[in-house]
Protein backbone atom coordinates (compact mmCIF):
# COMPACT_ATOMS: atom_id res chain seq x y z
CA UNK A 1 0.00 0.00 0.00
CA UNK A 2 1.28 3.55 -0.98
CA UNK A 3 1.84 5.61 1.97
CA UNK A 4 2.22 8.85 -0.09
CA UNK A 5 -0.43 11.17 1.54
CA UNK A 6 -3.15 13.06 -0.53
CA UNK A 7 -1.56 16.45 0.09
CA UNK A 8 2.08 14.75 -1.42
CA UNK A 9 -0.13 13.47 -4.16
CA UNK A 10 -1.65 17.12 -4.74
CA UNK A 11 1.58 18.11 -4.82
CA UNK A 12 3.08 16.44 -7.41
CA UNK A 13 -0.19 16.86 -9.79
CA UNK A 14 1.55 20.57 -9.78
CA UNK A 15 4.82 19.80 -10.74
CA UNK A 16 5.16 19.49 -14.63
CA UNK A 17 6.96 16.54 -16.69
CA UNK A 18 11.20 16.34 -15.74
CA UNK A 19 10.51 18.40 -12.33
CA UNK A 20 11.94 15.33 -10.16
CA UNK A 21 14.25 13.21 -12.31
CA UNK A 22 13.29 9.58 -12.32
CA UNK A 23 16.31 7.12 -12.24
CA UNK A 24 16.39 5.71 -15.78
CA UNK A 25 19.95 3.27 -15.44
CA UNK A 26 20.72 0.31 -14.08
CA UNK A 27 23.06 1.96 -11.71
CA UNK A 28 20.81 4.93 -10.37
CA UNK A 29 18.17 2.77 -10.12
CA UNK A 30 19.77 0.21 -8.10
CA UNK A 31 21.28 3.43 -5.79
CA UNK A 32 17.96 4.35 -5.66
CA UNK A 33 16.67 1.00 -4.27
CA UNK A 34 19.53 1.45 -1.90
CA UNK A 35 18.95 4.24 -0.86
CA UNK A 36 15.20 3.68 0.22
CA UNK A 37 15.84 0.25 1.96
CA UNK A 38 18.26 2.40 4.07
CA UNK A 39 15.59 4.89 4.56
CA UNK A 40 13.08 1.56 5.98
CA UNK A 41 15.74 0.30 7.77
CA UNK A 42 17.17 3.04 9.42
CA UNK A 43 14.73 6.47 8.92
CA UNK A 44 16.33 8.49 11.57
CA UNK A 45 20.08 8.32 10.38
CA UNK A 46 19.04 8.31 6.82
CA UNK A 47 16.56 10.97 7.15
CA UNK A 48 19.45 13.32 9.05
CA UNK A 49 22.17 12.15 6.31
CA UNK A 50 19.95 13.32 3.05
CA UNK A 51 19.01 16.62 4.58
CA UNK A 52 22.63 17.58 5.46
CA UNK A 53 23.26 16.71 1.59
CA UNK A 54 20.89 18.53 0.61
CA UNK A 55 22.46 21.85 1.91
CA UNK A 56 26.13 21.30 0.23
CA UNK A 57 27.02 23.25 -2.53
CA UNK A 58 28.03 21.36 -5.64
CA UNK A 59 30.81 24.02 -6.35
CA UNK A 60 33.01 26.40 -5.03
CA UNK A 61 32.51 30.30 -5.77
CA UNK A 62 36.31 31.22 -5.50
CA UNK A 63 37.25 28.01 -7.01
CA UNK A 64 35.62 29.40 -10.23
CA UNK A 65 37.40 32.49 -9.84
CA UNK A 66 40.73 31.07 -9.49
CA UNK A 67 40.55 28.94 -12.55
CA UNK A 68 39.29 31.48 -14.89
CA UNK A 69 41.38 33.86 -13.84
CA UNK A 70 38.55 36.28 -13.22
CA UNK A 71 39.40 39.91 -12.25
CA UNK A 72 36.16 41.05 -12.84
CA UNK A 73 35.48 40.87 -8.57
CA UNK A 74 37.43 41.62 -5.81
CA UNK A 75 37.09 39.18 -2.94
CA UNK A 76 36.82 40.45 0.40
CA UNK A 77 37.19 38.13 3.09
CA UNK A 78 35.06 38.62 5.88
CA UNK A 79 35.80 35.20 7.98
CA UNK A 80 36.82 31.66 7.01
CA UNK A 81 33.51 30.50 5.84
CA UNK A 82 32.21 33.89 4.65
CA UNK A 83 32.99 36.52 1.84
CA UNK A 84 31.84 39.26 -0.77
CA UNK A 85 32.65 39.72 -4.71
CA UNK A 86 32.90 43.17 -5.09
CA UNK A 87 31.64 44.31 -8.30
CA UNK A 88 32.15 48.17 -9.61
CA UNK A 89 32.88 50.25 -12.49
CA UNK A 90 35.69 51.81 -11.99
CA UNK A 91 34.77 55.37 -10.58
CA UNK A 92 31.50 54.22 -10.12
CA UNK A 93 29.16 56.07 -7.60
CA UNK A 94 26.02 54.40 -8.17
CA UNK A 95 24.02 53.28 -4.69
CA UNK A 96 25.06 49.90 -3.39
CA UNK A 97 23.41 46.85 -3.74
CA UNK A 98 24.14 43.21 -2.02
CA UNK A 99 23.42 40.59 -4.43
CA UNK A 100 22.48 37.41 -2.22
CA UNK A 101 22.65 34.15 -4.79
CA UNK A 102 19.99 31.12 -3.20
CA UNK A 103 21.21 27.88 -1.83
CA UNK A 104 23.57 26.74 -4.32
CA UNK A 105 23.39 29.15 -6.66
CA UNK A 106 26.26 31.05 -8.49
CA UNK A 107 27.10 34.77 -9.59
CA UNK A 108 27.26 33.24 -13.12
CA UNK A 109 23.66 32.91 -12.72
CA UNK A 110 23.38 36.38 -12.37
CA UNK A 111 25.76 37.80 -15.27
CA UNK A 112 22.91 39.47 -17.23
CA UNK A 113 21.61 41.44 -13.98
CA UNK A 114 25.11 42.14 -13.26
CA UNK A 115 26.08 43.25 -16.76
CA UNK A 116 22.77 45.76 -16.61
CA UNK A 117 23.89 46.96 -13.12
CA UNK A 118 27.04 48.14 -14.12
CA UNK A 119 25.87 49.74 -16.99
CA UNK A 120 23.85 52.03 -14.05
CA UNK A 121 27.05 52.27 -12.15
CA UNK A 122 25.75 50.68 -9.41
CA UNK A 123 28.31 49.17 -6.80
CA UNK A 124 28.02 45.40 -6.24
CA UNK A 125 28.76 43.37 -3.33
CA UNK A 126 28.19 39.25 -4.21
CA UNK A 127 27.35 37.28 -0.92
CA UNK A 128 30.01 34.02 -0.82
CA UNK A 129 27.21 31.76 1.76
CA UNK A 130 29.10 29.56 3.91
CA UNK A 131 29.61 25.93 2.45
CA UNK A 132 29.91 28.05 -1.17
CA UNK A 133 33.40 29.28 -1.26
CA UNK A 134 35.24 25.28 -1.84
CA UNK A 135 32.77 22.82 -2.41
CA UNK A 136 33.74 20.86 0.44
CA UNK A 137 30.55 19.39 2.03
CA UNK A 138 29.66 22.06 4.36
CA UNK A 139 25.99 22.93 5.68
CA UNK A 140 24.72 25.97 4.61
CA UNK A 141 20.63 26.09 5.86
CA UNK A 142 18.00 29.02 6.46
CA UNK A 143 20.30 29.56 9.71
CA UNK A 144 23.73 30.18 7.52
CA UNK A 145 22.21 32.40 4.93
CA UNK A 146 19.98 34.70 7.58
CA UNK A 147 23.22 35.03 9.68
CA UNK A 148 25.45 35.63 6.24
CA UNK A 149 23.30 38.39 5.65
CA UNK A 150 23.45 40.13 9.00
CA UNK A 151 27.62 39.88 8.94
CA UNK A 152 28.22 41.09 5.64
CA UNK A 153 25.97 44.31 6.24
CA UNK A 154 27.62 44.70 9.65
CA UNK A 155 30.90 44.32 7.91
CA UNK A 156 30.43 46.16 4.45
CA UNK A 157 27.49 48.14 4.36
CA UNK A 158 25.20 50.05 4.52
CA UNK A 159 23.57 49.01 1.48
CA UNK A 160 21.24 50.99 -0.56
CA UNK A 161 19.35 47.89 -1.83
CA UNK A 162 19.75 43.78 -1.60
CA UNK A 163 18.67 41.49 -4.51
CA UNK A 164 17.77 37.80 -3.62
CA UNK A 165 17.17 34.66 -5.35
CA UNK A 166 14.83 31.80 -4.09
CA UNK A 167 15.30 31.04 -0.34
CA UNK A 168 17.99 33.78 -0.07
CA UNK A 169 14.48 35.76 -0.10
CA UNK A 170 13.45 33.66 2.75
CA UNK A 171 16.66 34.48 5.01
CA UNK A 172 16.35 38.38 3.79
CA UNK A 173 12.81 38.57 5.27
CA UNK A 174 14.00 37.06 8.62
CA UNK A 175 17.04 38.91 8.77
CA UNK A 176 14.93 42.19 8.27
CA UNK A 177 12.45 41.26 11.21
CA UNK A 178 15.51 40.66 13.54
CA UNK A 179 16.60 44.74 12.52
CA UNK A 180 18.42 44.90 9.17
CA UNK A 181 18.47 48.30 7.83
CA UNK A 182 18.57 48.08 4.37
CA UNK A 183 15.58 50.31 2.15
CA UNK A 184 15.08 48.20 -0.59
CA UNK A 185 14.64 44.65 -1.42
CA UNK A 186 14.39 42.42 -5.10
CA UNK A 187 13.46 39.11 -4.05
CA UNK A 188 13.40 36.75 -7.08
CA UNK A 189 11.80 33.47 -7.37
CA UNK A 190 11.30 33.76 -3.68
CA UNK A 191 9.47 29.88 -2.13
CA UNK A 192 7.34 31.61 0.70
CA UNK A 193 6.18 28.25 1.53
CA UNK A 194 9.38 26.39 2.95
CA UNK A 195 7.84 23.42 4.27
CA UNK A 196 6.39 22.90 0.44
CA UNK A 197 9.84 23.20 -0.75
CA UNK A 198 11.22 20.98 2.04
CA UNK A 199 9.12 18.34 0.81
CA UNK A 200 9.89 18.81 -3.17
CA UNK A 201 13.36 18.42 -1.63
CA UNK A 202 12.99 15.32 -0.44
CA UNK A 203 11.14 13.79 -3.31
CA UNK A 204 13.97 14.09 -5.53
CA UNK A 205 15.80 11.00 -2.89
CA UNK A 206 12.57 9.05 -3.66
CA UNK A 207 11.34 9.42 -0.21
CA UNK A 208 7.56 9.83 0.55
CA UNK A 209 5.10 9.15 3.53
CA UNK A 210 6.84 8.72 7.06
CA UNK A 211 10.19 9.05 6.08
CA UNK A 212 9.67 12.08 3.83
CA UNK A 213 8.26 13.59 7.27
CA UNK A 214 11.04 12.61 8.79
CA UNK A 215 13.45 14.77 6.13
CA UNK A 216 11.56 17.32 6.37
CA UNK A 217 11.92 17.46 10.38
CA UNK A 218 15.60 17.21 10.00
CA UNK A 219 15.73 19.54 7.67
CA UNK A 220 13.66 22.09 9.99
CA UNK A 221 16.05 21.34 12.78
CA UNK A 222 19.23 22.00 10.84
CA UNK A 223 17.11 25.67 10.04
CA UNK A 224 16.61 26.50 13.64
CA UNK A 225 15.96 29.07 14.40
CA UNK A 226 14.00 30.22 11.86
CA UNK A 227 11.83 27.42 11.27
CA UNK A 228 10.17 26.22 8.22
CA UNK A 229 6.99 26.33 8.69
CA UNK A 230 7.52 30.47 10.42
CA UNK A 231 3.99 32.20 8.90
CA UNK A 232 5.31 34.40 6.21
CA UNK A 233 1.69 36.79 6.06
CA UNK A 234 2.45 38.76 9.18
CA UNK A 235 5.76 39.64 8.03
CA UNK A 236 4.47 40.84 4.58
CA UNK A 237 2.12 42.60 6.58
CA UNK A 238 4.60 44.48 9.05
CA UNK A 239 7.31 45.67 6.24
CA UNK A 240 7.74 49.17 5.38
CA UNK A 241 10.50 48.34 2.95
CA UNK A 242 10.39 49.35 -0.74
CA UNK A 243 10.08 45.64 -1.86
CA UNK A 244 9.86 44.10 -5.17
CA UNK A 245 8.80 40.94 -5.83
CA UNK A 246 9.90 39.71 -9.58
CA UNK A 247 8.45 36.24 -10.27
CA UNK A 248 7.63 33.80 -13.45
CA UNK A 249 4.36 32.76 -13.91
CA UNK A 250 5.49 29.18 -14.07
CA UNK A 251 7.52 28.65 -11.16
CA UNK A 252 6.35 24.87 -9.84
CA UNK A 253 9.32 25.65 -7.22
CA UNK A 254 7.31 28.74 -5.78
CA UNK A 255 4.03 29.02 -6.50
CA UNK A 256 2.94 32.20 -8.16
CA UNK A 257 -0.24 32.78 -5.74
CA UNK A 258 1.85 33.09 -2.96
CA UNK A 259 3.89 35.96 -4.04
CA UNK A 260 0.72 37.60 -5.21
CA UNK A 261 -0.90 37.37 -1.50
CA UNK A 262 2.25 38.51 -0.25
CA UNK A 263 1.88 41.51 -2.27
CA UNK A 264 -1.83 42.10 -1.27
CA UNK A 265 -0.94 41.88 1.98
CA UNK A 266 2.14 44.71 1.88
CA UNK A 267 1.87 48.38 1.68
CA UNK A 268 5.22 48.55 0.23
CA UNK A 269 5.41 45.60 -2.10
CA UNK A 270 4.60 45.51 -5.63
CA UNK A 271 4.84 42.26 -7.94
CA UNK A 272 6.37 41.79 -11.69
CA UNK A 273 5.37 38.65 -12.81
CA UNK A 274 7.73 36.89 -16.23
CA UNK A 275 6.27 34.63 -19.12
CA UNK A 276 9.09 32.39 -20.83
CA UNK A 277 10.86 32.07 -17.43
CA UNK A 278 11.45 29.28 -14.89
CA UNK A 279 12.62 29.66 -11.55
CA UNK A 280 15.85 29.98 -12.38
CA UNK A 281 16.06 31.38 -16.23
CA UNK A 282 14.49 34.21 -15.09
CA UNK A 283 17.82 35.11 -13.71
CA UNK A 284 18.55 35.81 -17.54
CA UNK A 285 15.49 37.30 -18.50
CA UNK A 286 16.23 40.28 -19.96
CA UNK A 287 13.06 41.90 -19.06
CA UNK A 288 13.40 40.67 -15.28
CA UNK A 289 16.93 42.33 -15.39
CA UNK A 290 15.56 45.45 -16.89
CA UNK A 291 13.02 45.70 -14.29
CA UNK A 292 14.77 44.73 -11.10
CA UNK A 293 17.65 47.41 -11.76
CA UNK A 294 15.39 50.02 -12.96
CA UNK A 295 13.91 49.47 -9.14
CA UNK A 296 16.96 49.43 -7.60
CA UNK A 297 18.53 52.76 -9.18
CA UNK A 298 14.80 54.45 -8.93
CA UNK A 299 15.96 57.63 -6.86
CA UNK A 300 14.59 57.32 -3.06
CA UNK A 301 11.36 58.07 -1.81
């Protein structure tokens, strides 16, 4: 008997065709079949193992630059496990703006809103998360990104504006309702519902029913203390922020009628919603790039 639960089953009605790979060799299928006796066998060490691994990194940020020789940043090192690419024009005076990539991400994703930013002169810092600069197995949850956030602008700013992709959104919010001073926020592709994502998270291992719950849980406890199922309507109620919200119409990874309640719910938030663009080509969407730096260099209120 299936123990995948209606609401897992309404779930996955919304994801379209390729969302979660299926294993189609021998070999992943077999690790596959591994991997879910393990999870029978032993669900609490197997549940803790997949959600650690599903907060590394898959590359190194520095690493990249290194190789390529890239002189187009300027790393500042802020601590072992934390850093910024600084970005500028030379004699640039634009206002500043922290670019925060999501879990995993890269500043390659970002080279078309970067290109478009320094055409504005603006002055760009590029959060390294911990667990990002070597890819060397490191954690990097809610927790890690929220705090990364807070260090950086204690170290390096203030900021005039902060850009975020997918759950760096997430950690902005929560790193705003703990005091973070900073005017103006682009969240992109921003998941609102965590524990949604959480669960998408651990479909992709195969894993479904009790020992998806169990992922999940671990995956909450490595994000303590800003938990994943933290109500996200009060805090789009209580920002006075300038906030923009730039979001495709077909993200399956963040559902679209989220980000619209958010922005019913905030004075201070407005919504630009993408066709053609997924959660993560909208990063070079020329029309989202257009957008979110025409919001960031708007001159203040």
């Amino acid at each position: 008997m299936s123990d995948v639960t209606k609401h897992d089953q309404s779930l996955v009605s919304q994801i379209p065709a390729g969302g979660i790979p299926t294993p189609t060799t021998p070999k992943a299928k077999l690790r596959r079949a591994a991997l879910l006796t393990l999870a029978r066998l032993a669900p609490g060490p197997t549940a803790r193992l997949l959600a650690r691994r599903s907060l590394y990194a898959s590359h190194g940020f520095l690493d990249g630059l290194t190789d390529r020789g890239d002189k187009r940043f300027k790393v500042v090192q802020l601590a072992p496990d934390l850093a910024v690419l600084r970005h500028a024009p030379a004699g640039a005076t634009g206002p500043r703006v922290l670019l925060v990539p999501g879990h995993n991400g890269h500043y390659r994703q970002f080279a078309r809103l970067l290109r478009s930013l320094e055409k504005a002169q603006a002055r760009v810092d590029v959060i390294v998360l911990p667990g990002h600069m070597k890819a060397d197995h490191t954690v990097c949850s809610m927790r890690h990104t929220t705090h990364a956030i807070l260090r950086a602008v204690a170290a390096e700013g203030p900021y005039d504006s902060m850009v975020t992709h997918c759950v760096a959104g997430n950690s902005a919010l929560a790193a705003l309702e703990e005091g973070l001073k900073i005017p103006r926020i682009a969240m992109i592709s921003t998941p609102l519902d965590l524990v949604r994502l959480a669960r998408l998270s651990g479909m992709h291992y195969g894993l479904s029913g009790p020992r998806l719950d169990r992922f999940v849980a671990e995956l909450d406890a490595l994000c303590t203390p800003y938990h994943l199922d933290t109500p996200w309507q009060p805090i789009a109620e209580s920002r006075t922020e300038e906030i923009l919200i730039a979001h495709s119409k077909e993200d399956y990874a963040a559902p679209v009628q989220d980000v619209k309640r958010f922005a019913e719910l905030s004075d201070s938030a407005r919504i630009a919603l993408f066709d053609r663009a997924g959660h993560n080509t909208i990063l070079s969407n020329k029309h989202a790039a257009a957008e979110v730096t025409a919001f960031l260099m708007a001159p203040k209120v």
